[in-house]
C-alpha atoms as a PDB file:
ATOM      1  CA  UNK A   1      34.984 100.206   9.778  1.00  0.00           C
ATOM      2  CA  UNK A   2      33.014  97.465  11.352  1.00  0.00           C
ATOM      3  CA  UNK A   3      30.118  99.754  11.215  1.00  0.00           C
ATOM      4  CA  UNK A   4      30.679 101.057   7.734  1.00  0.00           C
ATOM      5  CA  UNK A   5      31.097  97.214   6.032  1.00  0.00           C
ATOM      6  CA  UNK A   6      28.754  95.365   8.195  1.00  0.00           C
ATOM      7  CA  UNK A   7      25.902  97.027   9.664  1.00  0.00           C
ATOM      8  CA  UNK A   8      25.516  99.942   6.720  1.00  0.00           C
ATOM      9  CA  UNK A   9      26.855  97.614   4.365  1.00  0.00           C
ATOM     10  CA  UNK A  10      28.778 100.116   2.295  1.00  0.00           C
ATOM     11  CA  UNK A  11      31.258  99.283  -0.340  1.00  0.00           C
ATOM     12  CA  UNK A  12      35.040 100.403  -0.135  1.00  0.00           C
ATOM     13  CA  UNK A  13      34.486 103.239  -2.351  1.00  0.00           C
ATOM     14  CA  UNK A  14      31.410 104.455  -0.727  1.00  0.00           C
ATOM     15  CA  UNK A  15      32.745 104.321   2.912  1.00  0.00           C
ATOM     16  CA  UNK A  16      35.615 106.049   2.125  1.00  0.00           C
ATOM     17  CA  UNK A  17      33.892 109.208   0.300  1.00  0.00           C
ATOM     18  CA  UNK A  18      31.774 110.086   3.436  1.00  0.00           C
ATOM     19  CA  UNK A  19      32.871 113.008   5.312  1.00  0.00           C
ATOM     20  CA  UNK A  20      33.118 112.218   8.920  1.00  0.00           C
ATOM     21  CA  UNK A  21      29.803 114.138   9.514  1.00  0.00           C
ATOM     22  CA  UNK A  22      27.884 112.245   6.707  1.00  0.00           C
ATOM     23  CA  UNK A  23      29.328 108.762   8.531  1.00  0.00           C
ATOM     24  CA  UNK A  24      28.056 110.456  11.870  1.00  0.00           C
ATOM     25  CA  UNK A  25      24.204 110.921  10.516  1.00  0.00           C
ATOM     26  CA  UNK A  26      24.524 107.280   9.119  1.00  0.00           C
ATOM     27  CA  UNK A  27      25.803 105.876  12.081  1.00  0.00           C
ATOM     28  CA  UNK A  28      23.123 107.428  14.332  1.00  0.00           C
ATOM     29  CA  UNK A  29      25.391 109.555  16.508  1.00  0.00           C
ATOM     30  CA  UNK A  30      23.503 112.724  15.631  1.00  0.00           C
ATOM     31  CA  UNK A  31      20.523 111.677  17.154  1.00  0.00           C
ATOM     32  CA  UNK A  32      19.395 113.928  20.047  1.00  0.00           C
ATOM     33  CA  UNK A  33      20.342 112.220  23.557  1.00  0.00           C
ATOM     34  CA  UNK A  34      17.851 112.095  26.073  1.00  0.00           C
ATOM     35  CA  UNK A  35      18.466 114.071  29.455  1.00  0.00           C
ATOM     36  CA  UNK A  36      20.977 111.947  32.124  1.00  0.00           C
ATOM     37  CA  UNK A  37      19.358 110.208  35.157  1.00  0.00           C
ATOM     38  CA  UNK A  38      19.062 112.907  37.946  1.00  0.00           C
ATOM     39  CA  UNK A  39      19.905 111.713  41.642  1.00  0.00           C
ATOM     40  CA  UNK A  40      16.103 111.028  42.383  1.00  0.00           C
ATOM     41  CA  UNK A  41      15.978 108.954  38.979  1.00  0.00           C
ATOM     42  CA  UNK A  42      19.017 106.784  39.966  1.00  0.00           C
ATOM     43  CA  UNK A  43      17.576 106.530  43.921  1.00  0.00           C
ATOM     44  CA  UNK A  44      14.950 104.996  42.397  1.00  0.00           C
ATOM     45  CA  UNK A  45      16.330 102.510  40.023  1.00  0.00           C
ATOM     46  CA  UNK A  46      18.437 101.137  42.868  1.00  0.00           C
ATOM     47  CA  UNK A  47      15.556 100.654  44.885  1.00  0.00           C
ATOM     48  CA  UNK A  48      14.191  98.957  42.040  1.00  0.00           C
ATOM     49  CA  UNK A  49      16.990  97.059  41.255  1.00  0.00           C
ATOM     50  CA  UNK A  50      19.025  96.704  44.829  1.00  0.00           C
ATOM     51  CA  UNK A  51      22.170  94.931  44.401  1.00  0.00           C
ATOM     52  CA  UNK A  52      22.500  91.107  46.455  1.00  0.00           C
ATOM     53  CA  UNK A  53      22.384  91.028  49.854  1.00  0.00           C
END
């Protein structure tokens, strides 16, 4: 809901009418996801970012 009212700023009546697939598209979850962080990708971010010694 919070996304419907507030950040699409959709009335009652329009909110409500979407099918959950139309909501989907407007709420950006259909996008295409890029690939997940591999082992070598994620060695190198915590060399990057180490945690405190």
């Amino acid at each position: 809901m919070h996304v419907g009212f507030c950040l699409l700023r959709l009335s009652s009546r329009d909110l409500w009418a979407l099918t959950p697939t139309e909501f989907a598209a407007m709420a950006g979850s259909l996008k295409p996801r890029g690939e997940a962080t591999n082992r070598a990708g994620l060695d190198a971010l915590m060399r990057a970012f180490p945690d405190g010694a």
